[in-house]
C-alpha atoms as a PDB file:
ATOM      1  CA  UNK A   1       0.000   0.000   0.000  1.00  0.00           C
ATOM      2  CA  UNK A   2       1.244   3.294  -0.491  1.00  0.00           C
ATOM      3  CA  UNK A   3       1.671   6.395   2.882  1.00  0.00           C
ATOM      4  CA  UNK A   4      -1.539   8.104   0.996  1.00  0.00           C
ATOM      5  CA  UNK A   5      -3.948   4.337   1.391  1.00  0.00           C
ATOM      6  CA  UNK A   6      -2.673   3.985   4.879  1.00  0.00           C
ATOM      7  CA  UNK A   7      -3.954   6.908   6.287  1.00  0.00           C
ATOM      8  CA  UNK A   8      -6.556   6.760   4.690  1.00  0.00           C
ATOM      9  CA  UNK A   9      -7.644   2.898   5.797  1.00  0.00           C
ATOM     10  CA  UNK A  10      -6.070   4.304   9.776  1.00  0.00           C
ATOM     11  CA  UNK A  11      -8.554   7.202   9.335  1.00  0.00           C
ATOM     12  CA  UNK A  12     -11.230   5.473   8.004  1.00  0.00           C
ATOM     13  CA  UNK A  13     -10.989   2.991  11.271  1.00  0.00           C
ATOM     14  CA  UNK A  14     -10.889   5.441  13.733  1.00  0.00           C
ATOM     15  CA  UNK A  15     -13.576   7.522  12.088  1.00  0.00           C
ATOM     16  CA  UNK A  16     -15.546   4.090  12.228  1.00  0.00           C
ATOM     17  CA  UNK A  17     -14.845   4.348  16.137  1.00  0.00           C
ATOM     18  CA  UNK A  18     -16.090   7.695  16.224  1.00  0.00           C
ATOM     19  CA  UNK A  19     -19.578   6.793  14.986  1.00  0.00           C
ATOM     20  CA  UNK A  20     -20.008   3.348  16.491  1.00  0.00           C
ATOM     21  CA  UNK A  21     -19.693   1.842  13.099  1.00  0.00           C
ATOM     22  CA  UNK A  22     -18.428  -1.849  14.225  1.00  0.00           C
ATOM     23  CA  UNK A  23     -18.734  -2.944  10.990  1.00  0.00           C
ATOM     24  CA  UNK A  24     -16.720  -1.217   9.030  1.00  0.00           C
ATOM     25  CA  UNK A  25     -14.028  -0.924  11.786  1.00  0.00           C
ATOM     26  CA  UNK A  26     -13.955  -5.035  11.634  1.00  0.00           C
ATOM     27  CA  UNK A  27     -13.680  -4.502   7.804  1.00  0.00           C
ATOM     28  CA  UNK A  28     -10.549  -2.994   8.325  1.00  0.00           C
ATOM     29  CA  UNK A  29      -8.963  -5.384  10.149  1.00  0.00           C
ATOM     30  CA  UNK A  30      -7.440  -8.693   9.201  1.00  0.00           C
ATOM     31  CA  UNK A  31      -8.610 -11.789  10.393  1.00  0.00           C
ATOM     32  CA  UNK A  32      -5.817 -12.631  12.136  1.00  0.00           C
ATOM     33  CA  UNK A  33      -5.353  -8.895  13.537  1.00  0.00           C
ATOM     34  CA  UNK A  34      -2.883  -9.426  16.430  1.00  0.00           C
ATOM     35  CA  UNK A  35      -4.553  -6.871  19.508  1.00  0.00           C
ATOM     36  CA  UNK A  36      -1.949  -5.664  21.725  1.00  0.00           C
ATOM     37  CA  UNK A  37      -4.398  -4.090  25.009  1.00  0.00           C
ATOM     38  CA  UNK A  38      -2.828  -1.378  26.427  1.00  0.00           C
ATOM     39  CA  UNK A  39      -1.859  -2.759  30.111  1.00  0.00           C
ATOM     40  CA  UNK A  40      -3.004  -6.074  28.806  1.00  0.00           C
ATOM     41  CA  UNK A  41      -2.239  -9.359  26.810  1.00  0.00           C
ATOM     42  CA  UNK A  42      -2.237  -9.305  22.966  1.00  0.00           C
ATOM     43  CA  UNK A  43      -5.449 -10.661  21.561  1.00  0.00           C
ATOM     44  CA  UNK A  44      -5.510 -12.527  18.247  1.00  0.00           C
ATOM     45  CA  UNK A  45      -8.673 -12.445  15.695  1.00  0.00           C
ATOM     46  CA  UNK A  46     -11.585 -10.249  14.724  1.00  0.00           C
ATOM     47  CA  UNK A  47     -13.537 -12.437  16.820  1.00  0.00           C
ATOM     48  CA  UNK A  48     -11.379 -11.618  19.849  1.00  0.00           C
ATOM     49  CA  UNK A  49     -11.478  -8.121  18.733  1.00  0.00           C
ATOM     50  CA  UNK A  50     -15.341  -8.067  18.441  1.00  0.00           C
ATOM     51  CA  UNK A  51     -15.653  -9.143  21.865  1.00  0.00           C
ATOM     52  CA  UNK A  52     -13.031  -6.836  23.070  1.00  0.00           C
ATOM     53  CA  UNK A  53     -15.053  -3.975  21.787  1.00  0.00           C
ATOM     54  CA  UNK A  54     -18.183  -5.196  23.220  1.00  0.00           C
ATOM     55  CA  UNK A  55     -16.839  -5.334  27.070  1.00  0.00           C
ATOM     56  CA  UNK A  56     -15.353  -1.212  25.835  1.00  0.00           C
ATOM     57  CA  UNK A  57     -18.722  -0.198  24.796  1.00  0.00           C
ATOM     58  CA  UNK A  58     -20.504  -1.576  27.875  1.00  0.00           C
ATOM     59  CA  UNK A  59     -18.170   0.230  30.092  1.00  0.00           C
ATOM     60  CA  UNK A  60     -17.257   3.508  28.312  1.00  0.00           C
ATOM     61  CA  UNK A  61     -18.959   6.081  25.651  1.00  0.00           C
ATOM     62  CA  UNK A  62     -15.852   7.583  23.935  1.00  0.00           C
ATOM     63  CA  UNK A  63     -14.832   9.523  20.538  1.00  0.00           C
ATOM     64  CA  UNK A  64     -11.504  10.540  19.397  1.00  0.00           C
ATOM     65  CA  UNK A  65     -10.350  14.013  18.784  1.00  0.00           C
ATOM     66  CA  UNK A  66      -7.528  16.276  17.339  1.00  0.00           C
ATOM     67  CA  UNK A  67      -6.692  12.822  15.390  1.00  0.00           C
ATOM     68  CA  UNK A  68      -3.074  12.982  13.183  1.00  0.00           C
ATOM     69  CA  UNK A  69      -2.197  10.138  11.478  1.00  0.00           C
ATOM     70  CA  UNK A  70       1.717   9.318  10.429  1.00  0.00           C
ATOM     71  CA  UNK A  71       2.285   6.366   7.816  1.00  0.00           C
ATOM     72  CA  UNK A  72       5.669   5.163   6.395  1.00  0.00           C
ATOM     73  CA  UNK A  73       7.187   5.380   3.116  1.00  0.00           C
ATOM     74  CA  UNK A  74       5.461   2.123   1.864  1.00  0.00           C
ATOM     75  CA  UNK A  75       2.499   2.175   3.732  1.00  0.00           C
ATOM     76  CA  UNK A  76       3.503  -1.039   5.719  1.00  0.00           C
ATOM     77  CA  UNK A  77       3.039   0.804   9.424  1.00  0.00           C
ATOM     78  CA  UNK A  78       1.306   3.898  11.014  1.00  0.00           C
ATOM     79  CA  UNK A  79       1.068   5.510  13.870  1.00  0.00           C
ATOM     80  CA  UNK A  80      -2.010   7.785  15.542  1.00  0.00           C
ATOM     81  CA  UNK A  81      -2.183   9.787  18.294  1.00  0.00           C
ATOM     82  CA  UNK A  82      -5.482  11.935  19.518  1.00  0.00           C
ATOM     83  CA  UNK A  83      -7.252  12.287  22.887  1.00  0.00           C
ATOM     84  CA  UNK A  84      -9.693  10.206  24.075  1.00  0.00           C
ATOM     85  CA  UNK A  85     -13.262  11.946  25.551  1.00  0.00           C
ATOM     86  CA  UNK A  86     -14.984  10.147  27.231  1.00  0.00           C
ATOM     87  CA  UNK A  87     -17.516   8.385  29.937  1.00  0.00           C
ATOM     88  CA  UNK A  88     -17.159   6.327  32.515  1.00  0.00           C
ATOM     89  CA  UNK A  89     -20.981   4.461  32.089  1.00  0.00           C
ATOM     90  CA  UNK A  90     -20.536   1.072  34.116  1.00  0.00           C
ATOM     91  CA  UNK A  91     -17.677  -0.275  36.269  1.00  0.00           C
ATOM     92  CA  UNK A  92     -14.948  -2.550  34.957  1.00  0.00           C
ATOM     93  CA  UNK A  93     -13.369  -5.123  36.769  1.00  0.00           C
ATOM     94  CA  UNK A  94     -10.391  -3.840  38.970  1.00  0.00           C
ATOM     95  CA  UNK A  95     -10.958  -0.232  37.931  1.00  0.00           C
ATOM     96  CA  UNK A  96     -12.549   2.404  40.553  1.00  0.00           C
ATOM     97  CA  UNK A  97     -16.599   2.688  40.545  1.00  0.00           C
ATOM     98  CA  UNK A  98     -18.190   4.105  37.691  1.00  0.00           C
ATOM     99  CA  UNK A  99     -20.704   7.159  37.471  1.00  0.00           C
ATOM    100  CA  UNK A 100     -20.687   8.642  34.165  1.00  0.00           C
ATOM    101  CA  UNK A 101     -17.209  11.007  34.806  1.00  0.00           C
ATOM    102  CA  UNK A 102     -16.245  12.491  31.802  1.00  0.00           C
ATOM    103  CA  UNK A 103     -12.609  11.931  31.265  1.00  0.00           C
ATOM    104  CA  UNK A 104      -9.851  13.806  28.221  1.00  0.00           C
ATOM    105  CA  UNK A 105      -6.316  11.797  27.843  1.00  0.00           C
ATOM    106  CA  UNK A 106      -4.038  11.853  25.478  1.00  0.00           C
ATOM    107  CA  UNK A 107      -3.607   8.669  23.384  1.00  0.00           C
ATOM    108  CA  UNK A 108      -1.984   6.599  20.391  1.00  0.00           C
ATOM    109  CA  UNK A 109      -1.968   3.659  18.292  1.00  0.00           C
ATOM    110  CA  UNK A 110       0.468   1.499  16.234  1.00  0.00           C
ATOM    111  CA  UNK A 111      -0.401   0.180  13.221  1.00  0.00           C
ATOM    112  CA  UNK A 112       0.903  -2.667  11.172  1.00  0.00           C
ATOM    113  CA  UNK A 113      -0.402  -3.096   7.174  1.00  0.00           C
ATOM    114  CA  UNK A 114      -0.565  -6.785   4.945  1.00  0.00           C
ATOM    115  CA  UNK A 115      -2.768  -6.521   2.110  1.00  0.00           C
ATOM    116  CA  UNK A 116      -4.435  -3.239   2.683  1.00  0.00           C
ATOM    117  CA  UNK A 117      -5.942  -4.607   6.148  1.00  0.00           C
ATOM    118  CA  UNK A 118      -4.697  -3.899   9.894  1.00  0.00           C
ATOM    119  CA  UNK A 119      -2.702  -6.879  10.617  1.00  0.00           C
ATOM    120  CA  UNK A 120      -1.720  -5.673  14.313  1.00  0.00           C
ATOM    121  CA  UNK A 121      -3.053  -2.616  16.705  1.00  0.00           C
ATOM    122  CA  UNK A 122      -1.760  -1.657  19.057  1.00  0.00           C
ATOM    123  CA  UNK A 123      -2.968   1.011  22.098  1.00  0.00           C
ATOM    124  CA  UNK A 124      -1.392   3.154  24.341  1.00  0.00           C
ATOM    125  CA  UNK A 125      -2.677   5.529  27.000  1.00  0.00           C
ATOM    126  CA  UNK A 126      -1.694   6.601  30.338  1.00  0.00           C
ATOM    127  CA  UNK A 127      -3.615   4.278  32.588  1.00  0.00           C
ATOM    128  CA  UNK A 128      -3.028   6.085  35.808  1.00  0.00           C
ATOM    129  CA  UNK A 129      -4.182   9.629  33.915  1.00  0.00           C
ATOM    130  CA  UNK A 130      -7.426   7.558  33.424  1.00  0.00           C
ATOM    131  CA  UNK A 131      -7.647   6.652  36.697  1.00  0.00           C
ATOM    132  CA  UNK A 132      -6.975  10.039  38.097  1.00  0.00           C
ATOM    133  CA  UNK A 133      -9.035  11.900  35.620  1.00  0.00           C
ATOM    134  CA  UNK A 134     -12.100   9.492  36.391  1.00  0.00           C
ATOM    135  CA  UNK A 135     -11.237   9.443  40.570  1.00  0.00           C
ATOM    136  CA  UNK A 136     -11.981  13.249  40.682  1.00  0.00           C
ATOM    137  CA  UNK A 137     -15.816  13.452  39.714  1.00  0.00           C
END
């Protein structure tokens, strides 16, 4: 793939996540995508993936803003990095109680390309921001 068709497939995912549109985010990915969870184990599949975004929307309302996506030379790897708004809407396991706090951290992703698909993602945020940010409402 060339820079220009990775940014645009990285944008098109994340605008996906922006407007709850599952589908087309799982249309991105491959299969096999390999899921590395920030401050968690890498997850392999869209299956895996499907799930993972299940237990995310049950737990948290969130959109991405001030998105800019990088991409290398030959479109094999990207990078994205935006802030995460959100909700806190029900409690997750090991995490302080939830009660709807809003919550605004800075955030990124890694990308791998094969075959104009996401073949690995990768997420990384600041957990103990979160924490902090959603510990204060």
């Amino acid at each position: 793939m060339t820079r220009a068709a990775t940014e645009t497939l990285i944008h098109r995912y994340l605008e996906a996540f922006n407007t709850g549109d599952l589908d087309t985010m799982f249309v991105c990915l491959d299969e096999d995508v390999a899921h590395d969870v920030n401050e968690g184990e890498r997850e392999i599949g869209r299956e895996a993936f499907r799930r993972f975004m299940a237990a995310m929307h049950r737990h948290y309302d969130e959109t991405l803003a001030d998105i800019v996506v990088f991409a290398s030379e030959d479109g094999s790897r990207a990078a994205a990095e935006f802030t995460v708004r959100g909700r806190y809407i029900e409690t997750a396991a090991g995490l302080p109680e939830a009660s709807h706090q809003a919550y605004s951290i800075p955030a990124g992703q890694f990308f791998t390309i094969d075959d104009g698909k996401i073949s690995r993602l990768t997420t990384y945020y600041n957990l103990k921001a979160w924490i902090a940010a959603v510990s204060k409402a």
